[in-house]
Structures are given as structure tokens and as C-alpha cells.
C-alpha atoms as a PDB file:
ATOM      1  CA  UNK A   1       0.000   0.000   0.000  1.00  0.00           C
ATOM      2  CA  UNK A   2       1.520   3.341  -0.512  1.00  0.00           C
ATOM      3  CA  UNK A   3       2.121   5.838   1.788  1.00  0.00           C
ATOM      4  CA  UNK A   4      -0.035   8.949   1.934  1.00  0.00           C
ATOM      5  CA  UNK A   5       1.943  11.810   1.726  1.00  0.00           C
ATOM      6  CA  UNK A   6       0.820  14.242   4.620  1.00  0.00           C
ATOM      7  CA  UNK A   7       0.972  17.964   4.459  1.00  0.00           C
ATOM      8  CA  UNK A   8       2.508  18.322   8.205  1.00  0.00           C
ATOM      9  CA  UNK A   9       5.255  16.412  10.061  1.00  0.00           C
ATOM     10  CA  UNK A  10       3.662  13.853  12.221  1.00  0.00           C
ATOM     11  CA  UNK A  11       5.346  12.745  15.690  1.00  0.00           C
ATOM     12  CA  UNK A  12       4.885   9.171  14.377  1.00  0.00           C
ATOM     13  CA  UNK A  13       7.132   9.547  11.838  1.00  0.00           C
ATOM     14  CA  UNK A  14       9.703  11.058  14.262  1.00  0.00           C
ATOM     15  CA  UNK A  15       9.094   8.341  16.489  1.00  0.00           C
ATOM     16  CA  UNK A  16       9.443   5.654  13.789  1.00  0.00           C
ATOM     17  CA  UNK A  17      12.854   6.937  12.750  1.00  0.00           C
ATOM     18  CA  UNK A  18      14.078   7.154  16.026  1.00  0.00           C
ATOM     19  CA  UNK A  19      12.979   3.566  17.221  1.00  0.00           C
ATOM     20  CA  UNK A  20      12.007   1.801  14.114  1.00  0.00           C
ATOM     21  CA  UNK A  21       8.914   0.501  15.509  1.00  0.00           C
ATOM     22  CA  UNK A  22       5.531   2.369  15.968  1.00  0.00           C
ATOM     23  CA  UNK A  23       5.704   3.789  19.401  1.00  0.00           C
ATOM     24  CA  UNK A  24       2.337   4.533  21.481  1.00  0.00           C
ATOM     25  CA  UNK A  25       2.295   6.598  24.471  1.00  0.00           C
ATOM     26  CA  UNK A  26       0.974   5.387  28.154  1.00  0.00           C
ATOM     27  CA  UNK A  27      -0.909   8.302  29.438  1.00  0.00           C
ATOM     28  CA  UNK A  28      -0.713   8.141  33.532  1.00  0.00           C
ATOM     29  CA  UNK A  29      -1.803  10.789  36.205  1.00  0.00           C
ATOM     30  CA  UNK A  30       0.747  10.876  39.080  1.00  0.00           C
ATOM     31  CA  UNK A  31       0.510  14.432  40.058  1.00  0.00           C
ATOM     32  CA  UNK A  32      -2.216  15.513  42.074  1.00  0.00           C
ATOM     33  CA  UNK A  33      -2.067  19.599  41.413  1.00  0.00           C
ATOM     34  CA  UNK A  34      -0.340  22.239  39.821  1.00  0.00           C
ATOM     35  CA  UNK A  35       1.068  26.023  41.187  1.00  0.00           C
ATOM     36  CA  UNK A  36      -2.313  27.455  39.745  1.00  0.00           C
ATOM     37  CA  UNK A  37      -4.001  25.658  42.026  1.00  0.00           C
ATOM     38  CA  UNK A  38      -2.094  25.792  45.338  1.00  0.00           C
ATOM     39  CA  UNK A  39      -3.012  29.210  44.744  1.00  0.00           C
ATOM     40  CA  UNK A  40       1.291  29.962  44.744  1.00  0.00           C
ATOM     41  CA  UNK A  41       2.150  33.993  44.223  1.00  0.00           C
ATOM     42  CA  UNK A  42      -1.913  34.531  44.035  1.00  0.00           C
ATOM     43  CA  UNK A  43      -2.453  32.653  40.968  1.00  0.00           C
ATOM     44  CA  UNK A  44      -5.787  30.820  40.130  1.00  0.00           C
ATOM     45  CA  UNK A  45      -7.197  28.064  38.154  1.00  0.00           C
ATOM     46  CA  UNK A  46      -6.530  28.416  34.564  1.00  0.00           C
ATOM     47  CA  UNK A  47      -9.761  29.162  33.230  1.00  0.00           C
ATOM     48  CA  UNK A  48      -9.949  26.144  30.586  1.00  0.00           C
ATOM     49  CA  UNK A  49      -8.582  23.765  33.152  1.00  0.00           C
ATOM     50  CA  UNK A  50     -11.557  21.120  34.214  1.00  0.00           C
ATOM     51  CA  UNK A  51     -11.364  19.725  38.107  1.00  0.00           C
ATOM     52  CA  UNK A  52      -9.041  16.626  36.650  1.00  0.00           C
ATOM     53  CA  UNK A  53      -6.513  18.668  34.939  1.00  0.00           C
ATOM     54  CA  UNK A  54      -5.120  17.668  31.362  1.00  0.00           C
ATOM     55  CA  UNK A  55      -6.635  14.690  29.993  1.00  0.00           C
ATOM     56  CA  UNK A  56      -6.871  13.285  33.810  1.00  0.00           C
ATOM     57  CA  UNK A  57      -9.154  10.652  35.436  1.00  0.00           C
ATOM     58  CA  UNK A  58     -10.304  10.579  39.102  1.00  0.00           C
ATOM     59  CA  UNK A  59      -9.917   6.192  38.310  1.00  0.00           C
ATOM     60  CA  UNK A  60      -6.253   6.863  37.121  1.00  0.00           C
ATOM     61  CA  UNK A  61      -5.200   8.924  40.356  1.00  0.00           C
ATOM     62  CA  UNK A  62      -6.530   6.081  42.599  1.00  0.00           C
ATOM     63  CA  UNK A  63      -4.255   3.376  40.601  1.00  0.00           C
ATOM     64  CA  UNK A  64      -0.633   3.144  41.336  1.00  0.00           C
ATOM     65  CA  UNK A  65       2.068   3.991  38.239  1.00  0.00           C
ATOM     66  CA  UNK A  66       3.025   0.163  37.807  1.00  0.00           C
ATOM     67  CA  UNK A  67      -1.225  -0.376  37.620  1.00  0.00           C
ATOM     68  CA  UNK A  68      -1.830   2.940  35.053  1.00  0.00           C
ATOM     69  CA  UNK A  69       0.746   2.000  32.915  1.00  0.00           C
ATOM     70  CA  UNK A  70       0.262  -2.351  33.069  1.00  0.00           C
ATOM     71  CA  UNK A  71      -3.853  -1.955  31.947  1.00  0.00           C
ATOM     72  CA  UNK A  72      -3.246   0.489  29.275  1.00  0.00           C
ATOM     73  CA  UNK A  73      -0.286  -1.454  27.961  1.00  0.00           C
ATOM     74  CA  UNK A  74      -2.091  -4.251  27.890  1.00  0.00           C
ATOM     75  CA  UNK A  75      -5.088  -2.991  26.134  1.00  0.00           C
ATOM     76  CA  UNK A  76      -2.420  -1.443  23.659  1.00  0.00           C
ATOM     77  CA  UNK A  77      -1.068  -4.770  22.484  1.00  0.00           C
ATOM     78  CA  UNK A  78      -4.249  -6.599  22.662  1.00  0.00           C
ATOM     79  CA  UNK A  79      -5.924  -3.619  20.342  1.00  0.00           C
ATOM     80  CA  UNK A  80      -3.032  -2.334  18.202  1.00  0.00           C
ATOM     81  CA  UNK A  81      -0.350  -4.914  18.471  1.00  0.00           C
ATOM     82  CA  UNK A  82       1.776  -2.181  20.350  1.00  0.00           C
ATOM     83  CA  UNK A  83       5.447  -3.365  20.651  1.00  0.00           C
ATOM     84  CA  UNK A  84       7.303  -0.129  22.325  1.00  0.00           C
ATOM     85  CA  UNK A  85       5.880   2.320  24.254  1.00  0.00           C
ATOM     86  CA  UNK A  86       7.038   5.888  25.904  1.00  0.00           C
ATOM     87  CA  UNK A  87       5.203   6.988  29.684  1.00  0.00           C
ATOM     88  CA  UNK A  88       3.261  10.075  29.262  1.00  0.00           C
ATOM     89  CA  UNK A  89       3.296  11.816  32.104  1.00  0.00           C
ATOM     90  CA  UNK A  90       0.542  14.089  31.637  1.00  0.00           C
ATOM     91  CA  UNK A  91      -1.987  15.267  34.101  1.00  0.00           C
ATOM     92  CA  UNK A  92      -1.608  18.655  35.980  1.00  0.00           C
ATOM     93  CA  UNK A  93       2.193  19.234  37.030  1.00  0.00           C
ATOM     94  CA  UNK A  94       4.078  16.184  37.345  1.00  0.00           C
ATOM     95  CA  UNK A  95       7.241  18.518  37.881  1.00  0.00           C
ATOM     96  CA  UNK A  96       5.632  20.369  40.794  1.00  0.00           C
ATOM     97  CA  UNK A  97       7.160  16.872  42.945  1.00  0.00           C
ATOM     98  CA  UNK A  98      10.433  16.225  44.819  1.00  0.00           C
ATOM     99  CA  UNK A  99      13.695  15.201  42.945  1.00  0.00           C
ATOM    100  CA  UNK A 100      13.223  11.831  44.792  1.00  0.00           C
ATOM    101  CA  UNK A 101       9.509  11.567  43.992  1.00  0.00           C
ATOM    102  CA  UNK A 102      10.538  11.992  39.839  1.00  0.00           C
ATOM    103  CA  UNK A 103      13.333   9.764  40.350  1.00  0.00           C
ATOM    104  CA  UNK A 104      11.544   7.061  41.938  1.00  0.00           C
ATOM    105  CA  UNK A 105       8.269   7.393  38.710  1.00  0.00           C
ATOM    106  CA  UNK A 106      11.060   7.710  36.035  1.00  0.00           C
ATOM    107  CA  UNK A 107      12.583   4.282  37.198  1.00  0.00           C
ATOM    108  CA  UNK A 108       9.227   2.549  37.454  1.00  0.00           C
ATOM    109  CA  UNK A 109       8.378   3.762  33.958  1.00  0.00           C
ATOM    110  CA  UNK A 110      11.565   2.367  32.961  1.00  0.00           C
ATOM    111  CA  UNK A 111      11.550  -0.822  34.505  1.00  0.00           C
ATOM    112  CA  UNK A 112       9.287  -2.161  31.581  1.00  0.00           C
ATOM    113  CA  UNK A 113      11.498  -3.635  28.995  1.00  0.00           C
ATOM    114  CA  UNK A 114       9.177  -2.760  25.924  1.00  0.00           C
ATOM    115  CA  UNK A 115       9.306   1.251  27.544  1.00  0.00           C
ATOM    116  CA  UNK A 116      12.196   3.069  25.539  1.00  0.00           C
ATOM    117  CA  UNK A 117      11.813   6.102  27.033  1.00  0.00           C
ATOM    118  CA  UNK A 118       9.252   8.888  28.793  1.00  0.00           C
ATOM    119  CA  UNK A 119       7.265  12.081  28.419  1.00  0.00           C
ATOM    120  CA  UNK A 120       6.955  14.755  30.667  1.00  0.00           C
ATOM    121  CA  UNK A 121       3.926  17.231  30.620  1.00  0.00           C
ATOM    122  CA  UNK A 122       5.144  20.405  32.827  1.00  0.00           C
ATOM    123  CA  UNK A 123       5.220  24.367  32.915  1.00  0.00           C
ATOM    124  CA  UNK A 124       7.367  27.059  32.358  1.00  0.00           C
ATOM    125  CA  UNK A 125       7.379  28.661  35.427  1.00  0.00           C
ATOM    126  CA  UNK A 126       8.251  25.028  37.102  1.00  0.00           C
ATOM    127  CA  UNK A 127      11.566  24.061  35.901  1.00  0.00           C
ATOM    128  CA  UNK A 128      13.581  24.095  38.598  1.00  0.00           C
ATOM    129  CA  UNK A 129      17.352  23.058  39.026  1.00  0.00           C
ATOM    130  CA  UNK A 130      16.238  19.954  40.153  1.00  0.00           C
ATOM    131  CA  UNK A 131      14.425  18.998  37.671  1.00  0.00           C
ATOM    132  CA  UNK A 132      16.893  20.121  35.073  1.00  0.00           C
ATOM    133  CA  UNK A 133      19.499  17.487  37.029  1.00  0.00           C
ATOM    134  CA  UNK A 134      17.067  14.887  36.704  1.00  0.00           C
ATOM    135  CA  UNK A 135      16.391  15.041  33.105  1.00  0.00           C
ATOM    136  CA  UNK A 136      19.914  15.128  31.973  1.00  0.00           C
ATOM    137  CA  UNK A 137      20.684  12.455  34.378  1.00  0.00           C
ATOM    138  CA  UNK A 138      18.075   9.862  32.893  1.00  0.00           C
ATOM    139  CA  UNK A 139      18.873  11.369  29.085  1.00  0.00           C
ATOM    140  CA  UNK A 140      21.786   9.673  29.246  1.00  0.00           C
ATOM    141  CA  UNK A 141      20.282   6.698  29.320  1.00  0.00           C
ATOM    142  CA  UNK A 142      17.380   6.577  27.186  1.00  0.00           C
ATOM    143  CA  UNK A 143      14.982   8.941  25.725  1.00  0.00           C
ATOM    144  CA  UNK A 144      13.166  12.086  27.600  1.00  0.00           C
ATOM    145  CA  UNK A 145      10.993  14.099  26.536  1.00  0.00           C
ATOM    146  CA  UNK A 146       9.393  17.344  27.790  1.00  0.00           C
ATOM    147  CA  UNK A 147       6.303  19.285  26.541  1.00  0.00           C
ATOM    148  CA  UNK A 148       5.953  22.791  27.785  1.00  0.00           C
ATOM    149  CA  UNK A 149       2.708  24.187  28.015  1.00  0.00           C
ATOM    150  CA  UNK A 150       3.435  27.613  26.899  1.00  0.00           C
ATOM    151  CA  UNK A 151      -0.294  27.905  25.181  1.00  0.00           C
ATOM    152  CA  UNK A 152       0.499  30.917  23.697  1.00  0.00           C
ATOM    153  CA  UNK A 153       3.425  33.686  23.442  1.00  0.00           C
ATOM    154  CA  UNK A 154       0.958  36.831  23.759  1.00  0.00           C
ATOM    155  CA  UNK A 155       1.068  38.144  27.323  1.00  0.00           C
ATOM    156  CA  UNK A 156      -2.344  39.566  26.814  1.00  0.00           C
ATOM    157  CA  UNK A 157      -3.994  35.827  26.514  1.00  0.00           C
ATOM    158  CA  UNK A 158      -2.025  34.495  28.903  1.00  0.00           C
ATOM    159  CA  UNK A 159      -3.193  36.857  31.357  1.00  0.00           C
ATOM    160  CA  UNK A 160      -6.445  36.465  30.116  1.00  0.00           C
ATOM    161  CA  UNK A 161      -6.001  32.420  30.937  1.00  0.00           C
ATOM    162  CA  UNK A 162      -4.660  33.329  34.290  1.00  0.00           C
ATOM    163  CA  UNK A 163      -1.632  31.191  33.148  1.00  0.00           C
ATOM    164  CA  UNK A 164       0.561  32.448  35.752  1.00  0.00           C
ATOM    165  CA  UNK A 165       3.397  33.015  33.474  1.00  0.00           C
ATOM    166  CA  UNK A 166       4.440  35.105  30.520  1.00  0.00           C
ATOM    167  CA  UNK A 167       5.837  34.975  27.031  1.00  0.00           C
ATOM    168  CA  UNK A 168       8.975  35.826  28.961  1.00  0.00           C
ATOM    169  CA  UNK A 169       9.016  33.064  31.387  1.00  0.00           C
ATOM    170  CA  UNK A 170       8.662  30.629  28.552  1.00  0.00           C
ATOM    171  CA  UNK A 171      11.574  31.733  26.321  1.00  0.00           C
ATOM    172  CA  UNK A 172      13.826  31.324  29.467  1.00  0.00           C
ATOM    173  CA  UNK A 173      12.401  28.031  30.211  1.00  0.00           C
ATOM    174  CA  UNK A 174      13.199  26.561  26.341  1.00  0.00           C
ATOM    175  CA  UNK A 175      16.723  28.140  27.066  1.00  0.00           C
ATOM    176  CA  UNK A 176      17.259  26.527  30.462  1.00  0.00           C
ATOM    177  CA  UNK A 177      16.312  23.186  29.030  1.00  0.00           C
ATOM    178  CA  UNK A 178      18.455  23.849  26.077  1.00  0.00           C
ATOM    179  CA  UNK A 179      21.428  24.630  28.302  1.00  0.00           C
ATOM    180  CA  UNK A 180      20.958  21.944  30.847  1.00  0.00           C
ATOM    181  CA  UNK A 181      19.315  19.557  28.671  1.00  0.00           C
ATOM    182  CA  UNK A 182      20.686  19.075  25.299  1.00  0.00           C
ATOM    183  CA  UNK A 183      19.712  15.586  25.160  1.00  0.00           C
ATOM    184  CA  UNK A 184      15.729  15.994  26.031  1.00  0.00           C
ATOM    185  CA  UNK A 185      13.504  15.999  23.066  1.00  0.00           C
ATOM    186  CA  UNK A 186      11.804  19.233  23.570  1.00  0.00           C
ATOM    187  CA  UNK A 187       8.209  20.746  22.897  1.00  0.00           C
ATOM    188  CA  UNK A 188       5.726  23.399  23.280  1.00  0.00           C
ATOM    189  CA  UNK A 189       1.700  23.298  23.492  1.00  0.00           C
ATOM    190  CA  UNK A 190      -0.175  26.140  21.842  1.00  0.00           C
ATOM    191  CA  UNK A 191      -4.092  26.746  22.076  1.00  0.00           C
ATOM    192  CA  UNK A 192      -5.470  29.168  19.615  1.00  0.00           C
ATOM    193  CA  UNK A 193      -8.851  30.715  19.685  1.00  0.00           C
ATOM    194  CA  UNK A 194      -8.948  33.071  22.706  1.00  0.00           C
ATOM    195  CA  UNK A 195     -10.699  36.729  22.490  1.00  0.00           C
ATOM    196  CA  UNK A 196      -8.807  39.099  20.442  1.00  0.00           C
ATOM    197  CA  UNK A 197      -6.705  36.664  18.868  1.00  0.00           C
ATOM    198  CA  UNK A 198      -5.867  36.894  15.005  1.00  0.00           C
ATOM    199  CA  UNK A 199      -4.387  34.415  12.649  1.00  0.00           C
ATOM    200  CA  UNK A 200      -1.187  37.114  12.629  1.00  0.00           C
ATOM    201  CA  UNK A 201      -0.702  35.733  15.911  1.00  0.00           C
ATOM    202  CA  UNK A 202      -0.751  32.534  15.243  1.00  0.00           C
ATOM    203  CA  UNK A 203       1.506  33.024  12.502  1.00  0.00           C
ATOM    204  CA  UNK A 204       3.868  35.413  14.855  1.00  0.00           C
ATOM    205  CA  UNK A 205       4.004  32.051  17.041  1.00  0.00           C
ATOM    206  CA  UNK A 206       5.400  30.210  14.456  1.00  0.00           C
ATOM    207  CA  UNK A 207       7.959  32.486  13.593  1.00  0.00           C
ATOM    208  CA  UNK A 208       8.939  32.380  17.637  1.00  0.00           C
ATOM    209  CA  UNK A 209       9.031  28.631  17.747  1.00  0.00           C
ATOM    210  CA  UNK A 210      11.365  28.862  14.300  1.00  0.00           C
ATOM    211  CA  UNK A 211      13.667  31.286  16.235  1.00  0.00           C
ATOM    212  CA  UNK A 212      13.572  28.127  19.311  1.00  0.00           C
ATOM    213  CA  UNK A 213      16.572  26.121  18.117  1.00  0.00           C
ATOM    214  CA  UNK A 214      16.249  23.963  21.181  1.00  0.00           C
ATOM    215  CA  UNK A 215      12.095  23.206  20.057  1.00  0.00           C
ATOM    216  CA  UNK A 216      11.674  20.113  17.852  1.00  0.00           C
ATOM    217  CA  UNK A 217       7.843  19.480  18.477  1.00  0.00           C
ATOM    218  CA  UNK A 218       4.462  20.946  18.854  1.00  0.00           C
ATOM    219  CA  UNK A 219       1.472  20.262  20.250  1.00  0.00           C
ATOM    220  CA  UNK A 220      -2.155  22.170  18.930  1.00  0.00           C
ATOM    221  CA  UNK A 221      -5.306  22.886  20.429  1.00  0.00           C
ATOM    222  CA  UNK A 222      -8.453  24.612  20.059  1.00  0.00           C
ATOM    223  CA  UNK A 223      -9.949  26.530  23.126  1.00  0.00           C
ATOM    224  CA  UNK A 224     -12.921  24.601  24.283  1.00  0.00           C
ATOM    225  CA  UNK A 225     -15.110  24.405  26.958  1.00  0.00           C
ATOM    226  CA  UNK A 226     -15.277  21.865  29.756  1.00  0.00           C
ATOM    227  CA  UNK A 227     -18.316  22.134  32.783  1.00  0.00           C
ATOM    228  CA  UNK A 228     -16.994  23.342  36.034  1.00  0.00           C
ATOM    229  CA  UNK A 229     -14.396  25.744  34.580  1.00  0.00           C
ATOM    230  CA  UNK A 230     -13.991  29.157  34.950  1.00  0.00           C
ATOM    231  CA  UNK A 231     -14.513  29.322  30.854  1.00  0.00           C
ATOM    232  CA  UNK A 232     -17.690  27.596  31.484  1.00  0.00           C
ATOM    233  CA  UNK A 233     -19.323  30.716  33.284  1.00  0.00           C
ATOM    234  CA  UNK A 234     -17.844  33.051  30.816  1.00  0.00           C
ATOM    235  CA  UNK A 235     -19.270  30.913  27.986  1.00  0.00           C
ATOM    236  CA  UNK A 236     -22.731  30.810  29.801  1.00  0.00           C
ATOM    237  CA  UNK A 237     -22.630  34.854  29.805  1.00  0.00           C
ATOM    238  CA  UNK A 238     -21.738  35.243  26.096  1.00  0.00           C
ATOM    239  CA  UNK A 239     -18.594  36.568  26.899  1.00  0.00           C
ATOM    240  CA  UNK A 240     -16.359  34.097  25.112  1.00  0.00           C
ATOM    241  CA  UNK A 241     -17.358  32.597  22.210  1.00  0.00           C
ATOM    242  CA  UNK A 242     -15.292  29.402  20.763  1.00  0.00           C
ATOM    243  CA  UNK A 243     -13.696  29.445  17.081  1.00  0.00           C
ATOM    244  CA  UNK A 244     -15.835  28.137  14.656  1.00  0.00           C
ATOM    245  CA  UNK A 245     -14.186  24.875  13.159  1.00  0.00           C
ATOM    246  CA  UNK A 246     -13.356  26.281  10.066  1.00  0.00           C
ATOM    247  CA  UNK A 247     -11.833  29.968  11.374  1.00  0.00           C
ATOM    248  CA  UNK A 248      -9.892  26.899  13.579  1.00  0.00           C
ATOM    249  CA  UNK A 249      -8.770  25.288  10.439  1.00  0.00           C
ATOM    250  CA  UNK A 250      -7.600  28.553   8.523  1.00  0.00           C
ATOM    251  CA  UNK A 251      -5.375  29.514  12.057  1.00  0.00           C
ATOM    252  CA  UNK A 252      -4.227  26.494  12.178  1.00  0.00           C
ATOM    253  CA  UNK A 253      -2.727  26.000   8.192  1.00  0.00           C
ATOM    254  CA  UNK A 254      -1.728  29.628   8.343  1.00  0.00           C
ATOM    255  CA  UNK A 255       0.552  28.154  11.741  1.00  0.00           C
ATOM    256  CA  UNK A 256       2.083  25.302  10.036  1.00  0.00           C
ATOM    257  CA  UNK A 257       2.588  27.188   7.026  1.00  0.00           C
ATOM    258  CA  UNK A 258       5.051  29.543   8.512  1.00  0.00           C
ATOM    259  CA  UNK A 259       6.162  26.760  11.061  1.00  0.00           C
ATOM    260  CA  UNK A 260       9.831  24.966  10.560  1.00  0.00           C
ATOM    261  CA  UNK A 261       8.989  21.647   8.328  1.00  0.00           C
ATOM    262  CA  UNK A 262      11.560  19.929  10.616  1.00  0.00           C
ATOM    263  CA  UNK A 263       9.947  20.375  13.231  1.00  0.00           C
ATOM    264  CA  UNK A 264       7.138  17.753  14.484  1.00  0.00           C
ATOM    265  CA  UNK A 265       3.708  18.020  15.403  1.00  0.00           C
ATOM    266  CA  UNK A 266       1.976  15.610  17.992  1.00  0.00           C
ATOM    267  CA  UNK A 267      -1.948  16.590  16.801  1.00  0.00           C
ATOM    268  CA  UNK A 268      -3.427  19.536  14.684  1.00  0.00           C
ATOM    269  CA  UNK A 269      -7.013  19.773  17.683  1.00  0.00           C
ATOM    270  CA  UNK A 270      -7.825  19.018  20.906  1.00  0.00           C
ATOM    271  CA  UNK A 271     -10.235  16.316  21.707  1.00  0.00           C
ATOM    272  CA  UNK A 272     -12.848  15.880  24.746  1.00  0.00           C
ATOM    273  CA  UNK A 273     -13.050  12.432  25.481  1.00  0.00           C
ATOM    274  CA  UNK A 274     -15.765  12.916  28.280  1.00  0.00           C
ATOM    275  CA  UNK A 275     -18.626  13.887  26.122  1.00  0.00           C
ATOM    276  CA  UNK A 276     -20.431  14.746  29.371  1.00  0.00           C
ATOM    277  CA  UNK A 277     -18.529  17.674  30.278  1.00  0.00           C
ATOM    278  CA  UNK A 278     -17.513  19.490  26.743  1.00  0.00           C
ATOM    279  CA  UNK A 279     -20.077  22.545  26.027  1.00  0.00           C
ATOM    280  CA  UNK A 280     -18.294  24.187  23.176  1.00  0.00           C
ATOM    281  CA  UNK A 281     -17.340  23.803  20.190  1.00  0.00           C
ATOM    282  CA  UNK A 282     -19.257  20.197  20.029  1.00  0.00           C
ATOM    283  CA  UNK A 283     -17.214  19.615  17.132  1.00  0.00           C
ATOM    284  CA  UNK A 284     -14.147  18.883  19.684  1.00  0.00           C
ATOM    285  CA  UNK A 285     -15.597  15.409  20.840  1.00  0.00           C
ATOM    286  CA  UNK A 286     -15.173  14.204  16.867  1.00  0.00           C
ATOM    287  CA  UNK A 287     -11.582  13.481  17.006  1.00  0.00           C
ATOM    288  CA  UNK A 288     -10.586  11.647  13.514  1.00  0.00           C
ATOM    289  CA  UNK A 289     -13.452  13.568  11.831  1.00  0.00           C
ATOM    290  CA  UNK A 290     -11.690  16.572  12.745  1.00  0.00           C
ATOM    291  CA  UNK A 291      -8.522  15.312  11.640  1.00  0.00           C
ATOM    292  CA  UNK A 292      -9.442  13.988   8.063  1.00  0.00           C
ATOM    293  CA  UNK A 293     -11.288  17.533   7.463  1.00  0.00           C
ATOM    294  CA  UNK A 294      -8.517  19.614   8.788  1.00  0.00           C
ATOM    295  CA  UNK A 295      -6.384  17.526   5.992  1.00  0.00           C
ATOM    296  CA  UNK A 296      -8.757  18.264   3.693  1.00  0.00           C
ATOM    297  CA  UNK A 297      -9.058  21.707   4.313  1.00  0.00           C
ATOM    298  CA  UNK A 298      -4.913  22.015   3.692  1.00  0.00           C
ATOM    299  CA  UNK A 299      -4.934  19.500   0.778  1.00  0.00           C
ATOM    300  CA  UNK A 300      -7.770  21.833  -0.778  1.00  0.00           C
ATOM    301  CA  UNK A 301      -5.412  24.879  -0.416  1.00  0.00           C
ATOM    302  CA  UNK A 302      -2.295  22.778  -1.656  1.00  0.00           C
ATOM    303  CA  UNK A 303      -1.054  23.949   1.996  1.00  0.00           C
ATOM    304  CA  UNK A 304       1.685  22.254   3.782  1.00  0.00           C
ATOM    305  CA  UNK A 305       3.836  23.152   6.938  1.00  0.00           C
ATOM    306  CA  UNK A 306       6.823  25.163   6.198  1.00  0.00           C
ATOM    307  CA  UNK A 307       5.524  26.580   2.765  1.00  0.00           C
ATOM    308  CA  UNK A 308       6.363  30.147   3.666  1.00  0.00           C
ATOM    309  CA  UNK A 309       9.319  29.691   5.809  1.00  0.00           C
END
């Protein structure tokens, strides 16, 4: 069969060339909360961010690591025929722990023979020397990977999504990790869609990313709305409306088209997988339908990622 020729740079072909296998990611929820939450330096909730955090379940944080990461192997290989897989450390803050505590879940994740490596989902504002340390100590050894969740490089949004941290803080975190870190595989996570924001932002991301030497992957979202969010009262006043899919579609091609083509890119949407709690856009609990018409929509335009770069 022959291969279809895609107009981004998927992870999985990173992945593939790295460990010449397919490689599927273990999603587990270790961490319990994040800075925003412990209300540190009078920050607050992120206003998108649901009661579980990202892509958390209350089930997963009652399970040990070894239990998270054994059932969804499992299920992998039984489903997919997975042969290698990375530990995706991804709810809330998993960096907001002690150096012992990270030591102790890297090792575990490790431990699995058929695990080449893990991912960690953190913040800029919580990279701290100790963490730095501990990723260049287990880089030596296999592969690490860290995804920032910058969300967006205009201070204006990111006060408005009571992020806690700045464009600032976020350049200096890529250039710690750089510095400390050469070895980590290193990415950012972007949401587009919130007031006031134009595609000449999203297209002035790009062009920050490209300037990122250290940045080799990317990870897109839409802004949508969960239940029991602070977005979720906003929404219910009229006061923020969500992108419609196709305004989504046109920010997001104009992105890749001034993005690096080297550089890789984990998933073009978000997804709700708990169709009970998404409000808006209801087009964000269609995952693959999304995906084949945000292909489309690029194909149709003869788009592809690094066209104007």
C-alpha cells in the first residue's frame, strides 16, 4: 500500500525513525495539582482547566504507576499490536514533585522492557534546578521528553487564561532546558482561539518557535469548553465565544505554514473524550473527523507546513 503523503510532520514519523517501531504513548496521572491551584504567588485556576486537569481521570489517580501503565499497555497490544511504548506523564504538574519523587516514577516507567523512554507534561514557570538534574541524568540513558505548556506567546492571553506566566518566562524556560538539557527531546503546546486573537498571531508564534533552536515538536489545540471551569461561566454569559471549526482550520494552516517543516507536530485539535462535560465547540468530541477535514481543508489549499518559511 503506498504511503499517503501528509501535508505536516507527524510525531509518528519522528518516532518511527528514532525507534524503528511504531511507538504509542501510556498516558498516567501521578501528580495531584499544579502552582495554579495551590493558589502559589496569588495565581488561580486556569480558566480552561476542568477539576481533573489535562486529559486526567479521578480512576487513574486512585491506581498506582506500575497499575496505570500495566492496563493500558495491555489494552495497547491486545488492540493495536503495540510493541514499544514511551510513559506520558501528563496530568496537571508532574514537575511540581520532589527530585526523589521523579526519580523514583522515572525508574518505574523504565523498569518495563518494551518502555524506551518517557514524556513529561510540565510548565514554564516550574523548571527548577532539580528537575533540570534529573532530566539530563536519565537522558543519558534513554529517551526524555518534555512538553511545555506555553499555550500561547501573547502576554495579553495568557493573562487572560490566568496562566501564571508570561511569554517571557517561557523563552527562558526553552533556554534553560536547552542549556541543561541538550539531550531531552523538547516541545511546546499552543491553544489558539482566545478573544482578540488573530491568525497574525498565530503566525507570529510560528515564527517564535522557528527562532527556538532547542524546540523540535508541537502540540495544537483549540480553546474549548469543559463544565466546572472558569470558561464555562464566561461561555454561559456570552462573553467568550469558541472558534468556529473552520476559522480553527484557517489559524491552524496559516501556523504550520510559517512553522519549521523539521519540526514535528503531535496533533493539529484538541479532543474531549468525556462527552459529558464538553459545552463548546461540540465539534471537539469528533476526534478523527476533525482530523481527516482539517487535511482536507490544507490539501484543498495545496497547503503544507513550512511553505512560507
Amino acid at each position: 500500500m503506498p504511503q499517503v503523503t501528509l501535508p505536516y510532520n507527524p510525531i509518528s514519523r519522528f518516532y518511527r525513525e528514532r525507534f524503528q517501531a511504531k511507538v504509542y504513548k501510556i498516558s498516567v496521572a501521578v501528580a495531584e495539582t499544579c502552582p495554579n491551584r495551590e493558589g502559589l504567588r496569588g495565581m488561580q485556576t486556569c480558566n480552561f482547566c476542568d477539576q481533573w486537569g489535562s486529559a486526567a481521570y479521578e480512576r487513574n489517580l486512585q491506581k498506582t504507576l506500575r497499575a496505570q501503565i500495566e492496563e493500558v499497555r495491555e489494552t495497547l497490544r491486545t488492540k493495536r499490536g503495540a510493541e514499544k511504548f514511551l510513559v506520558y506523564f501528563q496530568a496537571y504538574t508532574t514537575t511540581f514533585s520532589h527530585r526523589q519523587s521523579l526519580q523514583d516514577l522515572f525508574t518505574t516507567a523504565l523498569s518495563y522492557s518494551d518502555v524506551v523512554g518517557f514524556v513529561i507534561g510540565t510548565r514554564p514557570d516550574c523548571i527548577s534546578q532539580s528537575f533540570l538534574e534529573t532530566c539530563h541524568e536519565f537522558s543519558q540513558r534513554t529517551f526524555v521528553a518534555v512538553e511545555l505548556g506555553v499555550q500561547s506567546f501573547n502576554d495579553e492571553v495568557l493573562l487572560w487564561m490566568r496562566r501564571g506566566h508570561n511569554r517571557e518566562r517561557s523563552l527562558q524556560a526553552v533556554a534553560r532546558m536547552a542549556k541543561a538539557c541538550p539531550q531531552v527531546n523538547l516541545g511546546v503546546h499552543l491553544i489558539f482561539g482566545a478573544p482578540g486573537e488573530t491568525d497574525d498571531d498565530a503566525i507570529a508564534s510560528a515564527r517564535t518557535i522557528n527562532g527556538l533552536a532547542a524546540v523540535q515538536n508541537v502540540k495544537l489545540h483549540h480553546l474549548h469548553v469543559l463544565k466546572n471551569t472558569p470558561l464555562a461561566e464566561d461561555f454561559a454569559r456570552g462573553e467568550f465565544v469558541p472558534l468556529e471549526r473552520e476559522a480553527y482550520f484557517q489559524r491552524c494552516r496559516l501556523f504550520l505554514q510559517h512553522l519549521r517543516a523539521n519540526i514535528a507536530v503531535h496533533r493539529l485539535a484538541a479532543f474531549s473524550p468525556r462527552a459529558d462535560e464538553l459545552l463548546a465547540p461540540l465539534w471537539t468530541g469528533f476526534k478523527m473527523q476533525t482530523y481527516q477535514d482539517m487535511l482536507d481543508h490544507m490539501r484543498d489549499r495545496q497547503a503544507f507546513q513550512g511553505q512560507y518559511v
